[in-house]
N, C-alpha and C. Protein backbone atom coordinates (compact mmCIF):
# COMPACT_ATOMS: atom_id res chain seq x y z
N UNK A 1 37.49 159.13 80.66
CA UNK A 1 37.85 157.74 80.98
C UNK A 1 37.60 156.85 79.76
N UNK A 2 38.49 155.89 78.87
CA UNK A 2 38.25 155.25 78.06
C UNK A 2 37.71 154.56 78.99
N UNK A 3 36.69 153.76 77.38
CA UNK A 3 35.40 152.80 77.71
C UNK A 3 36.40 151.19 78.00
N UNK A 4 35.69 150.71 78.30
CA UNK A 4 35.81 149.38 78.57
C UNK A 4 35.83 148.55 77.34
N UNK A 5 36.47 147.36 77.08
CA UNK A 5 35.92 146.65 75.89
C UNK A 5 34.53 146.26 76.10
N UNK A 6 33.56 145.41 75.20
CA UNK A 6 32.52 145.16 75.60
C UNK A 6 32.52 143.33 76.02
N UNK A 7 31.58 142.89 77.19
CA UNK A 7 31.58 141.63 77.96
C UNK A 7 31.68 140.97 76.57
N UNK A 8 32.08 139.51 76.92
CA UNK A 8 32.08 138.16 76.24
C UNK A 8 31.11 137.45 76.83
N UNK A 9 30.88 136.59 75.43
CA UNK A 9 29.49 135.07 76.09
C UNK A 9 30.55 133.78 75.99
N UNK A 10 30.36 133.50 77.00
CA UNK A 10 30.83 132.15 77.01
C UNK A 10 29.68 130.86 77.27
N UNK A 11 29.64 130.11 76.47
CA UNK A 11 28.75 129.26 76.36
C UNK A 11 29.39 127.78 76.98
N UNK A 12 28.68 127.35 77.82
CA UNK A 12 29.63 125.76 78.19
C UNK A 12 28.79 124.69 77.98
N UNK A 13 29.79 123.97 77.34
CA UNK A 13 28.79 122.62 76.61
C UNK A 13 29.81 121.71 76.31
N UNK A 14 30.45 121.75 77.66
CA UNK A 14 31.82 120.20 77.87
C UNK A 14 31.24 119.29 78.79
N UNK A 15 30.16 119.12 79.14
CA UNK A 15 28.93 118.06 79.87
C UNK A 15 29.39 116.66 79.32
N UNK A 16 29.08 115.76 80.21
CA UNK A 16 29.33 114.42 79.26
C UNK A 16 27.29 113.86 79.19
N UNK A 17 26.43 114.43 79.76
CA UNK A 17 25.44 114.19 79.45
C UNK A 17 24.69 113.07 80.04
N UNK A 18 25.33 112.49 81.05
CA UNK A 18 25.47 111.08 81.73
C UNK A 18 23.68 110.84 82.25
N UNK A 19 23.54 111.89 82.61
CA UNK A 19 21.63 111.82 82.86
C UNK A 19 21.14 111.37 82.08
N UNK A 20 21.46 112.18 81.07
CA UNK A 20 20.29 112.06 79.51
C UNK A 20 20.57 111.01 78.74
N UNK A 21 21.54 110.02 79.13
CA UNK A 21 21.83 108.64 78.27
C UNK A 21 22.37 109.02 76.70
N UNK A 22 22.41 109.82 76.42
CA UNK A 22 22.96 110.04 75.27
C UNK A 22 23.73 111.38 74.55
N UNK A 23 24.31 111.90 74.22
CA UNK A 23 24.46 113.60 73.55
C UNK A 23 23.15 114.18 73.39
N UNK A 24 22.86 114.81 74.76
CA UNK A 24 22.16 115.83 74.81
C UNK A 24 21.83 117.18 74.15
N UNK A 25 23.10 117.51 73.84
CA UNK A 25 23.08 118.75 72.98
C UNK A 25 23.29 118.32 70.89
N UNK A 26 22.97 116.96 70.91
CA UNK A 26 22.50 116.40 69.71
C UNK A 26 20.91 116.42 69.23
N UNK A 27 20.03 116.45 70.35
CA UNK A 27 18.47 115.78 70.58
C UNK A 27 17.92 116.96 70.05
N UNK A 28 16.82 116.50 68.86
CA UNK A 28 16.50 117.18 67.72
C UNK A 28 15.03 117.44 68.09
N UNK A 29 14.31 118.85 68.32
CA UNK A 29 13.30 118.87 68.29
C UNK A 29 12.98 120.25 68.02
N UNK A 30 11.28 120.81 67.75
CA UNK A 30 11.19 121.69 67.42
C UNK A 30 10.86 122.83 68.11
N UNK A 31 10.99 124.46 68.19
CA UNK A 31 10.96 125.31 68.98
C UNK A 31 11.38 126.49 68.08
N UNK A 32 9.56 127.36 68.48
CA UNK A 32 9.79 128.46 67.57
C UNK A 32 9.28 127.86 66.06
N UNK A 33 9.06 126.82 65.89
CA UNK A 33 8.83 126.23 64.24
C UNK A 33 10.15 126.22 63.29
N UNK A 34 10.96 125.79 63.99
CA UNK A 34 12.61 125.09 63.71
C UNK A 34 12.98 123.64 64.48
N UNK A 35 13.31 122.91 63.61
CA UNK A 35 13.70 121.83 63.99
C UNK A 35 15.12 121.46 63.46
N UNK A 36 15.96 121.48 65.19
CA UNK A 36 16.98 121.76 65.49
C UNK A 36 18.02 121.02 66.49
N UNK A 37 18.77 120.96 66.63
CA UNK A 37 19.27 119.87 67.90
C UNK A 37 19.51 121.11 68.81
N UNK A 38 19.57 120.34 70.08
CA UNK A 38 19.25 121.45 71.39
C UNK A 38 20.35 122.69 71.51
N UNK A 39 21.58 122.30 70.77
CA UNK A 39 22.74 123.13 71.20
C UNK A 39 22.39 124.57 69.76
N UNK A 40 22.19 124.30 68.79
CA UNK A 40 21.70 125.38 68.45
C UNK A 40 20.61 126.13 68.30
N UNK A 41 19.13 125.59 69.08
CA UNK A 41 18.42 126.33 69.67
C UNK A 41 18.77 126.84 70.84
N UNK A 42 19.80 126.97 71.50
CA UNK A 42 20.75 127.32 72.79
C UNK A 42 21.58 128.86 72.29
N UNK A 43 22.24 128.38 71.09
CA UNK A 43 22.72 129.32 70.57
C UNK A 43 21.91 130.33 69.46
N UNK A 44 21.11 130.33 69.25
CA UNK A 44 20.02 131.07 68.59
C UNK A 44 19.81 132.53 69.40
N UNK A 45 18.95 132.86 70.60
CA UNK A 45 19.55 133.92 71.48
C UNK A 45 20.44 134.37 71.73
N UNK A 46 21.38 133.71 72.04
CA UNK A 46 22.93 134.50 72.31
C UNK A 46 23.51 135.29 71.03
N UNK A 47 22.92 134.41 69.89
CA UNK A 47 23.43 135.02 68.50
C UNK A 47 22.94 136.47 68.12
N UNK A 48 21.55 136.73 69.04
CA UNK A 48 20.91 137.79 68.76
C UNK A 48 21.60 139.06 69.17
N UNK A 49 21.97 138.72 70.69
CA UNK A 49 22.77 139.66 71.18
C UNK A 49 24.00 140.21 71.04
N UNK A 50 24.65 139.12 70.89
CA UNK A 50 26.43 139.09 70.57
C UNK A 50 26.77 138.66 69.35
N UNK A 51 27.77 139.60 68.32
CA UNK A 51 28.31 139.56 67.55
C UNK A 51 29.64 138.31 67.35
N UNK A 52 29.84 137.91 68.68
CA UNK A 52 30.51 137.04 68.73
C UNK A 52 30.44 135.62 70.42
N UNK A 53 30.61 134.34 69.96
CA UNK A 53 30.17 133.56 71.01
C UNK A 53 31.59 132.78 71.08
N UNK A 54 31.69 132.13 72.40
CA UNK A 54 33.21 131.59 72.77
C UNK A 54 32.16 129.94 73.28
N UNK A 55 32.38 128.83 72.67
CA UNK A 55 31.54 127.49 72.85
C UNK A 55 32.79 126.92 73.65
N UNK A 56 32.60 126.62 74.74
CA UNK A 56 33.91 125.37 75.33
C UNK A 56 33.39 124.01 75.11
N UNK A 57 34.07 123.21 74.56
CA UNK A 57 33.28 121.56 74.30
C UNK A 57 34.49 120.97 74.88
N UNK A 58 34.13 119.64 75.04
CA UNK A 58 34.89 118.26 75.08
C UNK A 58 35.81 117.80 73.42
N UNK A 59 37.31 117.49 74.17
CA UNK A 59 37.90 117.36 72.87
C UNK A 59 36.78 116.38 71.78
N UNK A 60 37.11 116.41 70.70
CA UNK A 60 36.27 115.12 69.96
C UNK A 60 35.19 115.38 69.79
N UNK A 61 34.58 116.56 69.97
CA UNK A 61 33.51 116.90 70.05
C UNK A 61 32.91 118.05 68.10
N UNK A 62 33.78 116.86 67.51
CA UNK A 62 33.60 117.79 66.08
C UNK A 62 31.89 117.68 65.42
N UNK A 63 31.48 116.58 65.98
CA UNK A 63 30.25 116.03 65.73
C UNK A 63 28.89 117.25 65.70
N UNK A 64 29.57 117.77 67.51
CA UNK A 64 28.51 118.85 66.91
C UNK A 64 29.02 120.31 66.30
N UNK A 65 30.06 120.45 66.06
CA UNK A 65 30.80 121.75 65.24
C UNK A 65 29.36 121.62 63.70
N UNK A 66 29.54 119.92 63.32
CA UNK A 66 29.33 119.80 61.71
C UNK A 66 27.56 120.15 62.23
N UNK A 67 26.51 119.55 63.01
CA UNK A 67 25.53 119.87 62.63
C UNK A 67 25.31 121.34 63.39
N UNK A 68 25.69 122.01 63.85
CA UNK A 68 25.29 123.46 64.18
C UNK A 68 25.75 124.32 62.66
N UNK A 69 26.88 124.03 61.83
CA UNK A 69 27.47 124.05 60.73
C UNK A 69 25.99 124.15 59.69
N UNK A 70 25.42 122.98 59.82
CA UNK A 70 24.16 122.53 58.83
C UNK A 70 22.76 123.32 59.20
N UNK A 71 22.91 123.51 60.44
CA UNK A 71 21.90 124.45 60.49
C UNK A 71 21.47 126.03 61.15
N UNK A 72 22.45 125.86 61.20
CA UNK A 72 23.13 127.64 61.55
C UNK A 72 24.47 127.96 60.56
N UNK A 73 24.25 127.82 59.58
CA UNK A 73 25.43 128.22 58.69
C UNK A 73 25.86 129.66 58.24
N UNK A 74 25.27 130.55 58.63
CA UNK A 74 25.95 131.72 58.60
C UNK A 74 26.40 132.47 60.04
N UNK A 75 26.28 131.17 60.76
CA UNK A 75 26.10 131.84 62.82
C UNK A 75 27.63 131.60 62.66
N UNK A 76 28.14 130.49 61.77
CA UNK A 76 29.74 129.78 62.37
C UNK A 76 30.77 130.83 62.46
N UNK A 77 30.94 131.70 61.16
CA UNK A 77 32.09 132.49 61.19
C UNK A 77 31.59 133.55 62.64
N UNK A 78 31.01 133.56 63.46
CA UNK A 78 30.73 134.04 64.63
C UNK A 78 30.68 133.45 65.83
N UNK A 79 31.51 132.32 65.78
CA UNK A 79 31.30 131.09 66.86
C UNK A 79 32.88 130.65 67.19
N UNK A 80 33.26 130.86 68.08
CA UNK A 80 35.12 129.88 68.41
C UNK A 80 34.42 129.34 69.13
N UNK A 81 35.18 127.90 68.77
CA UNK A 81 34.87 126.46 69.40
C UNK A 81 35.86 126.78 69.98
N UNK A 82 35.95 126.12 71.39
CA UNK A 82 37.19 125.75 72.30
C UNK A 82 37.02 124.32 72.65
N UNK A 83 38.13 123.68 72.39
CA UNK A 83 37.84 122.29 72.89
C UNK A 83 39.39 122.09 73.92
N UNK A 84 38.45 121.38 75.28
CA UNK A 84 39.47 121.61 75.81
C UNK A 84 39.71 120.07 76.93
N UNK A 85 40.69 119.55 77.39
CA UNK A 85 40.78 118.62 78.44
C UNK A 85 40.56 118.58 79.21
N UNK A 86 40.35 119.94 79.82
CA UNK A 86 39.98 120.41 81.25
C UNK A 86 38.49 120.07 81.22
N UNK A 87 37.79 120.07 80.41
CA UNK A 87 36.10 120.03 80.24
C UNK A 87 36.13 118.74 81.07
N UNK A 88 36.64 117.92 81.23
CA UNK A 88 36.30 116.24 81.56
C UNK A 88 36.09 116.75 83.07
N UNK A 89 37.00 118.10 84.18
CA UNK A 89 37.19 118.37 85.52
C UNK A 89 35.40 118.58 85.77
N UNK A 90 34.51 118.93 84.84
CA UNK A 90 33.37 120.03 85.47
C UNK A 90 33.57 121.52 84.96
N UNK A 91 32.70 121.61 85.21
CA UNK A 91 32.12 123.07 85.12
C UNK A 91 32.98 124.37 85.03
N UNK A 92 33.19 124.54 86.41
CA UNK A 92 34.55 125.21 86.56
C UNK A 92 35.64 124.96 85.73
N UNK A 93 36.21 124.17 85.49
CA UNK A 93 37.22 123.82 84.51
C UNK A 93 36.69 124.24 83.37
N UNK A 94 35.56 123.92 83.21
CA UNK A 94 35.40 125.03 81.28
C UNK A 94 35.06 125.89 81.30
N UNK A 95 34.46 126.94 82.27
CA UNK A 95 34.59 128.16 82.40
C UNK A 95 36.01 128.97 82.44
N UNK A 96 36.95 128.49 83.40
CA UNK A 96 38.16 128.94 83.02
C UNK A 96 38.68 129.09 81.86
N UNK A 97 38.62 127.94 81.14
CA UNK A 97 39.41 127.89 80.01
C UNK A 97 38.65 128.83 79.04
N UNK A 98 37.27 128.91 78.74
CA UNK A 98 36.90 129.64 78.06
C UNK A 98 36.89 131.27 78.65
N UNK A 99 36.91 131.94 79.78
CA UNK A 99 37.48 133.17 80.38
C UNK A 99 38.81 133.47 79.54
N UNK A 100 39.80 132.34 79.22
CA UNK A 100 41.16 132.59 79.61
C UNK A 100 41.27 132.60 77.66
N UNK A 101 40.24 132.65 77.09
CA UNK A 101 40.55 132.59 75.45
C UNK A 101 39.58 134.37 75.16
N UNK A 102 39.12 134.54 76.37
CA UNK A 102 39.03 136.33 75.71
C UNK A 102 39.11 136.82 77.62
N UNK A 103 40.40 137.31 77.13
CA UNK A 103 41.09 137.80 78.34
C UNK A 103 41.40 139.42 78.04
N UNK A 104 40.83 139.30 76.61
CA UNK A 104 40.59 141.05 76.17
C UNK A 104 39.40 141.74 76.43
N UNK A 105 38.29 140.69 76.91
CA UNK A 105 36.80 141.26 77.24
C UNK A 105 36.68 142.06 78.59
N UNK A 106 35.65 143.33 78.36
CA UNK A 106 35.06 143.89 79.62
C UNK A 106 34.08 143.24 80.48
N UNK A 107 34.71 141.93 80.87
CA UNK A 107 33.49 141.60 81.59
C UNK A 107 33.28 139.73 80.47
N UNK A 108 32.74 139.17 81.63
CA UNK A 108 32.13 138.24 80.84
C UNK A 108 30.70 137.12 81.11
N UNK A 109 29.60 136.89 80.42
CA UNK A 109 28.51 136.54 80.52
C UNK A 109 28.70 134.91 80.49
N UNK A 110 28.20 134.00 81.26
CA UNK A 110 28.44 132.41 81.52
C UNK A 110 27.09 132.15 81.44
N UNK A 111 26.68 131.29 80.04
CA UNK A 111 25.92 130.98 79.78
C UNK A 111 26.01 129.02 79.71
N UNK A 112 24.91 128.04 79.58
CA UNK A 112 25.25 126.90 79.81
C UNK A 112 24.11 126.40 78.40
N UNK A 113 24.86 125.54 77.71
CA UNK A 113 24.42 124.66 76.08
C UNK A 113 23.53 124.36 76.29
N UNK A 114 22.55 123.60 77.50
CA UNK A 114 21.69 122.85 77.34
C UNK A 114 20.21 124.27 77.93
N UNK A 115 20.46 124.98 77.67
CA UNK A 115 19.21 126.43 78.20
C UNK A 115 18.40 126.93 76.86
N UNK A 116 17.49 126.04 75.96
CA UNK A 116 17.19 126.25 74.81
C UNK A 116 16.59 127.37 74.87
N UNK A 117 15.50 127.33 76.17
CA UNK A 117 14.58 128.94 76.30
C UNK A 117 14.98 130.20 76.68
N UNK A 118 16.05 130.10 77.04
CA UNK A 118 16.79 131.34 77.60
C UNK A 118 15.99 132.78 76.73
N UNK A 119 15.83 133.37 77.18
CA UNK A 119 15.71 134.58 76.07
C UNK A 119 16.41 135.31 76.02
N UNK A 120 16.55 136.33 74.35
CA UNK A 120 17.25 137.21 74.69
C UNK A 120 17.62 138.18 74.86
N UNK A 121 15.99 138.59 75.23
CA UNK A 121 15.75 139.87 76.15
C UNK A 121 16.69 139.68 77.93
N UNK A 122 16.45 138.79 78.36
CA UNK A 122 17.59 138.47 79.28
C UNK A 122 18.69 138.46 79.40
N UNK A 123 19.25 137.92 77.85
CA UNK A 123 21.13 138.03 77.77
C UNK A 123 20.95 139.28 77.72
N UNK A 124 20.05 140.20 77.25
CA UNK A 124 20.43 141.85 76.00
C UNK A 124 20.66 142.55 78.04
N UNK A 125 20.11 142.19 78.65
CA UNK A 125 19.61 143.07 80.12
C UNK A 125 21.16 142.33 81.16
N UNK A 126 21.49 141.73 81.18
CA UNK A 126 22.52 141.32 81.72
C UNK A 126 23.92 141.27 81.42
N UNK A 127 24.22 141.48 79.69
CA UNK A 127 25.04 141.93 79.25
C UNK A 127 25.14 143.87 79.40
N UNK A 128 23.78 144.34 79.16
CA UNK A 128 23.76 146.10 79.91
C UNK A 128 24.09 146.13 80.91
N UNK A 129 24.35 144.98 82.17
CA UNK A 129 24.24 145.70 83.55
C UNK A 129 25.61 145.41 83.72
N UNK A 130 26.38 144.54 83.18
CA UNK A 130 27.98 144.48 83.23
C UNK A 130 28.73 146.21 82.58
N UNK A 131 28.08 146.44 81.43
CA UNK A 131 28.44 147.27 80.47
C UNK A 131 28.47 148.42 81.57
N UNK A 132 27.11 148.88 82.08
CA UNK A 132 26.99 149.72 82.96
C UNK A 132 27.24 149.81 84.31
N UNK A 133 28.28 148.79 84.42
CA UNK A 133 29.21 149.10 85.84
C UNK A 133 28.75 147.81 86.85
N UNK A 134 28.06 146.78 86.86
CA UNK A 134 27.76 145.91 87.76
C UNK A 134 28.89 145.21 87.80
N UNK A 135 29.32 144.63 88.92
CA UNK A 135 30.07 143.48 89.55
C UNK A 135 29.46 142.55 89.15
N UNK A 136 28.30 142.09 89.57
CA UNK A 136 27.81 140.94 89.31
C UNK A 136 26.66 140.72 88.82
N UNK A 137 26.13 140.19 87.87
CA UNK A 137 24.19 140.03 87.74
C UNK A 137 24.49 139.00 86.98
N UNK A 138 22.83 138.52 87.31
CA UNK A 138 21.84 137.63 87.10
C UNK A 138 20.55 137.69 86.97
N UNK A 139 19.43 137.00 85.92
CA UNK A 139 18.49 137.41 86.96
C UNK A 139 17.57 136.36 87.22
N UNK A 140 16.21 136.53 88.25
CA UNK A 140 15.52 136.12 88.99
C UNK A 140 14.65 135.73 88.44
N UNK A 141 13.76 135.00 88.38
CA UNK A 141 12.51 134.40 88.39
C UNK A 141 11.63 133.80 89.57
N UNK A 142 10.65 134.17 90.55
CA UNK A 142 10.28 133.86 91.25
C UNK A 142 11.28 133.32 92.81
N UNK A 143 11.89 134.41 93.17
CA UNK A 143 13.16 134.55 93.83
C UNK A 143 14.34 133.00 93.52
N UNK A 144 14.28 132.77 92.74
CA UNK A 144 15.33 131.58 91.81
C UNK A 144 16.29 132.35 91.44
N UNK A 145 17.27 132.11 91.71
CA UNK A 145 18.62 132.94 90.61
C UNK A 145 18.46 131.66 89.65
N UNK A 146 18.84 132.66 88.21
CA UNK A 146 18.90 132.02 86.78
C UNK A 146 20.61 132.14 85.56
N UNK A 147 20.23 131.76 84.49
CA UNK A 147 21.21 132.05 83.96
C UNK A 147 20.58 132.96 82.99
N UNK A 148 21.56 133.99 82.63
CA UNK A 148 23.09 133.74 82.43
C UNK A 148 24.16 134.70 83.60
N UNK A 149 24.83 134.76 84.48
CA UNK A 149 25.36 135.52 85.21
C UNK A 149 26.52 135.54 84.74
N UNK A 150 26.54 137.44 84.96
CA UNK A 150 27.61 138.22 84.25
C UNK A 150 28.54 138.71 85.20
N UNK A 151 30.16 138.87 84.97
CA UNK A 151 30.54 138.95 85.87
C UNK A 151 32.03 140.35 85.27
N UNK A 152 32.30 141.22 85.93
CA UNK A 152 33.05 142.56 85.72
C UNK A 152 34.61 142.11 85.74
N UNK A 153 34.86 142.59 85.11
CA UNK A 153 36.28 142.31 84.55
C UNK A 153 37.35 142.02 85.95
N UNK A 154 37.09 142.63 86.77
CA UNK A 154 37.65 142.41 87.82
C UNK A 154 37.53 140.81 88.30
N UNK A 155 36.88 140.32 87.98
CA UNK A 155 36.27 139.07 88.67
C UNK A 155 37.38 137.62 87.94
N UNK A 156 38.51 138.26 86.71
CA UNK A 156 39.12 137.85 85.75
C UNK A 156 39.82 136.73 86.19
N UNK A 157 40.97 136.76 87.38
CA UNK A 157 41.88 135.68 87.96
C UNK A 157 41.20 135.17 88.37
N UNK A 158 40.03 135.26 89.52
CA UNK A 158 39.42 134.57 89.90
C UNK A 158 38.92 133.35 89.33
N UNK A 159 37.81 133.55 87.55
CA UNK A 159 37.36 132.80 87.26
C UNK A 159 38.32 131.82 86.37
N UNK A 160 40.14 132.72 86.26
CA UNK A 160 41.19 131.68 85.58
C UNK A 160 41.07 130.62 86.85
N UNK A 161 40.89 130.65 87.92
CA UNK A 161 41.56 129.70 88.96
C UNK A 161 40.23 128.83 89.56
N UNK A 162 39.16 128.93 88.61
CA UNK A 162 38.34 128.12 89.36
C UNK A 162 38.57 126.31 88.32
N UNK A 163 38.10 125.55 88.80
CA UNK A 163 37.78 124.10 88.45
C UNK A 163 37.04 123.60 88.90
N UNK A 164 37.46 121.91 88.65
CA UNK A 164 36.01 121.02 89.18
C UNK A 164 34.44 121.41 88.56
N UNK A 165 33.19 120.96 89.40
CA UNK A 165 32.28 120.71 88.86
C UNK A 165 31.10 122.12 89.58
N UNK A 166 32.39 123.09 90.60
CA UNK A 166 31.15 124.14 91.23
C UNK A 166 30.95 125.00 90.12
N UNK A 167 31.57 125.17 89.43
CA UNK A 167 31.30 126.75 88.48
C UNK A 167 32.12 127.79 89.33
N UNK A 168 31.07 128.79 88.81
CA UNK A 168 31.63 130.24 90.00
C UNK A 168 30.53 130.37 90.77
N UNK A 169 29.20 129.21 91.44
CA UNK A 169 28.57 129.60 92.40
C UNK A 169 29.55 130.15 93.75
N UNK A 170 30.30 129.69 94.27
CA UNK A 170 31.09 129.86 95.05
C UNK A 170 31.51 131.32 95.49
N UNK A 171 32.01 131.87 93.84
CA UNK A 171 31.79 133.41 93.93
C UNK A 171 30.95 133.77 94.16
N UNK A 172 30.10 133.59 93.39
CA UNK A 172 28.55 134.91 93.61
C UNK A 172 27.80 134.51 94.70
N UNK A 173 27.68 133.39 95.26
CA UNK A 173 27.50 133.07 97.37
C UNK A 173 27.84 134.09 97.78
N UNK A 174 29.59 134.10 97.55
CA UNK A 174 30.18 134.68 98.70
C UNK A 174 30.14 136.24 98.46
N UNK A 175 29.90 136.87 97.12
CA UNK A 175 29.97 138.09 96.68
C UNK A 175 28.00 138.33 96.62
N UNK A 176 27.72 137.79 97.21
CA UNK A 176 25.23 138.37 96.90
C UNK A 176 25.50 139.80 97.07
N UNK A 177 26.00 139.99 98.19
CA UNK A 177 25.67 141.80 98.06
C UNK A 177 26.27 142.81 97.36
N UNK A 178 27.16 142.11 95.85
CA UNK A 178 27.50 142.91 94.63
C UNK A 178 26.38 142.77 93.97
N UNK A 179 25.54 141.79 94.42
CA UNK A 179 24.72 141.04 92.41
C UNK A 179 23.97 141.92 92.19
N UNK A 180 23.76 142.29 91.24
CA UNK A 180 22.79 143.32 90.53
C UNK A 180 21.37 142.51 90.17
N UNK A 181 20.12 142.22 90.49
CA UNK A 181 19.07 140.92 90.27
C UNK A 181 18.62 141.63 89.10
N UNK A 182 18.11 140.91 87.81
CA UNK A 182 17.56 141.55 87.26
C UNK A 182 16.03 140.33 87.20
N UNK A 183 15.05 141.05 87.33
CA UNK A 183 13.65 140.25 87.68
C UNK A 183 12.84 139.79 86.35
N UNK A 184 12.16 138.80 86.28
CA UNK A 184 11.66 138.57 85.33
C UNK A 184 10.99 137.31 85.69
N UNK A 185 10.00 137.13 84.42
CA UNK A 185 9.05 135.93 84.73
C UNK A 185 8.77 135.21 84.38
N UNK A 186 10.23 135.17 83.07
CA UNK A 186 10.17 134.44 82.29
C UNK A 186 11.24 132.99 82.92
N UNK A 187 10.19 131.78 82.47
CA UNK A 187 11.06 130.95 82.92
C UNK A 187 12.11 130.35 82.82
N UNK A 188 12.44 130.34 81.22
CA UNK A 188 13.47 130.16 80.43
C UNK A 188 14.64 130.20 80.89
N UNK A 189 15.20 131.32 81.62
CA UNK A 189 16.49 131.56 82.83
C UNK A 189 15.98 130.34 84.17
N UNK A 190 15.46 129.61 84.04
CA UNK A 190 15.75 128.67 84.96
C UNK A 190 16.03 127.04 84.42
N UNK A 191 15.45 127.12 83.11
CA UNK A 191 15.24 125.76 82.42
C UNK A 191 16.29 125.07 82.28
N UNK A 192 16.59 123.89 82.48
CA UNK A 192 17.73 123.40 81.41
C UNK A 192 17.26 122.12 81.16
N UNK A 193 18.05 121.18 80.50
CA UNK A 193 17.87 120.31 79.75
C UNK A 193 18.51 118.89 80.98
N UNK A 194 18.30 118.39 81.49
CA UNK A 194 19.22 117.03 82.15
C UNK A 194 19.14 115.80 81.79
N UNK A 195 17.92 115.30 81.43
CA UNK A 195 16.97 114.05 81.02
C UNK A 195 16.08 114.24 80.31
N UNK A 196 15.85 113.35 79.95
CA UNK A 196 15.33 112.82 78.36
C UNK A 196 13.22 113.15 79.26
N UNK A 197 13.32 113.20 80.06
CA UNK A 197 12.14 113.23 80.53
C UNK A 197 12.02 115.31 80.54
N UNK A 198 12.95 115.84 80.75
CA UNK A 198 13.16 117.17 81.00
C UNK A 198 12.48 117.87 79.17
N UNK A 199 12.99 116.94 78.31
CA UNK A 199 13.14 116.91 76.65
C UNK A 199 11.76 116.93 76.52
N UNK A 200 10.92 116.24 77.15
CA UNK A 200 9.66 115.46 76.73
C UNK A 200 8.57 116.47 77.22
N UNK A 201 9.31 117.26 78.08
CA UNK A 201 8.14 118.42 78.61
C UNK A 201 8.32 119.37 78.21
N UNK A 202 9.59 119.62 77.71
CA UNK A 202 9.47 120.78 77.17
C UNK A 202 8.87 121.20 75.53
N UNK A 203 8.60 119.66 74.89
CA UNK A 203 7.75 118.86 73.80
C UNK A 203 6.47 119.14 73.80
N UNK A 204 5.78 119.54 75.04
CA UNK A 204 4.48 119.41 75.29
C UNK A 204 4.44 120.93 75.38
């Protein structure tokens, strides 16, 4: 049986940021002993794992192309920006669009810009469980589903036809008894970024 291609990361970071009062995935702080704006301490893990990353942004959004540019400068030739109109719908809407720009992948991993701690011992374990035949995974932290959830090539039209602001919770609701959990205790798969108060703790 030929192999499969191997999953895609899709990263979504077409948010307008409306919580956080300002470009969120601009806000510069340090982690790890790098001082960085949040979207490429976001992309720092994923880079570890994957040879290649698919970013969906908001058109106009060159602002942060140039500083991920300045401080990840050898990550870029490994990075397609997608900028797209649909980003303004939600969630769903930039997941599609970014599905629908590697429609050659086995599978694909939905990761979200503002998850600085993510680790990526987590992407490396959830990108294996697609590879190795799962429908669906994610994993857990203190029975929490987290990110990044990976989803089997089969799952392909589906995630062309989703929009709006659900994502693909909708799928993996209605599909739990495909998901593959992968457990862990790390919190990082639950974190994200919303408010400037969210920023300030994760500071401390």
């Amino acid at each position: 049986m030929p192999r499969l291609p191997e999953p895609a990361a899709i990263i979504l970071a077409g948010g307008r940021s409306r919580r956080f009062g300002a470009d969120k995935l601009l806000a510069t702080f340090e982690l790890d002993g790098r001082v960085m704006p949040l979207l490429a301490h976001t992309l720092v893990p994923w880079l570890r794992v994957f040879d290649r990353l698919t970013v969906v942004l908001q058109p106009g959004s060159e602002n942060l192309l140039q500083v991920v540019a300045t401080v990840l400068p050898d990550a870029l030739g490994r990075i397609a920006w997608v900028a797209t109109p649909s980003a303004e719908r939600g969630m769903g809407a930039s997941l599609a669009a970014g599905v629908a720009t590697r429609l050659d992948a086995g599978g694909w991993l939905i990761g979200l810009a503002d998850m600085p701690l993510l680790p990526s011992t987590v992407i490396r374990q959830v990108r294996q469980a697609i590879i190795e035949g799962a429908m669906l995974t994610a994993p857990f932290c203190r029975e929490q589903r987290g990110h990044p959830v990976g989803f089997a090539v089969c799952y392909g039209q589906q995630l062309l036809a989703l929009d709006g602001d659900q994502g693909a919770r909708s799928l993996i609701e209605r599909d739990l008894h495909q998901l593959t959990r992968i457990e862990t205790n790390d919190r990082g798969v639950l974190m994200d970024i919303d408010t400037q108060t969210d920023l300030l703790l994760l500071k401390t």
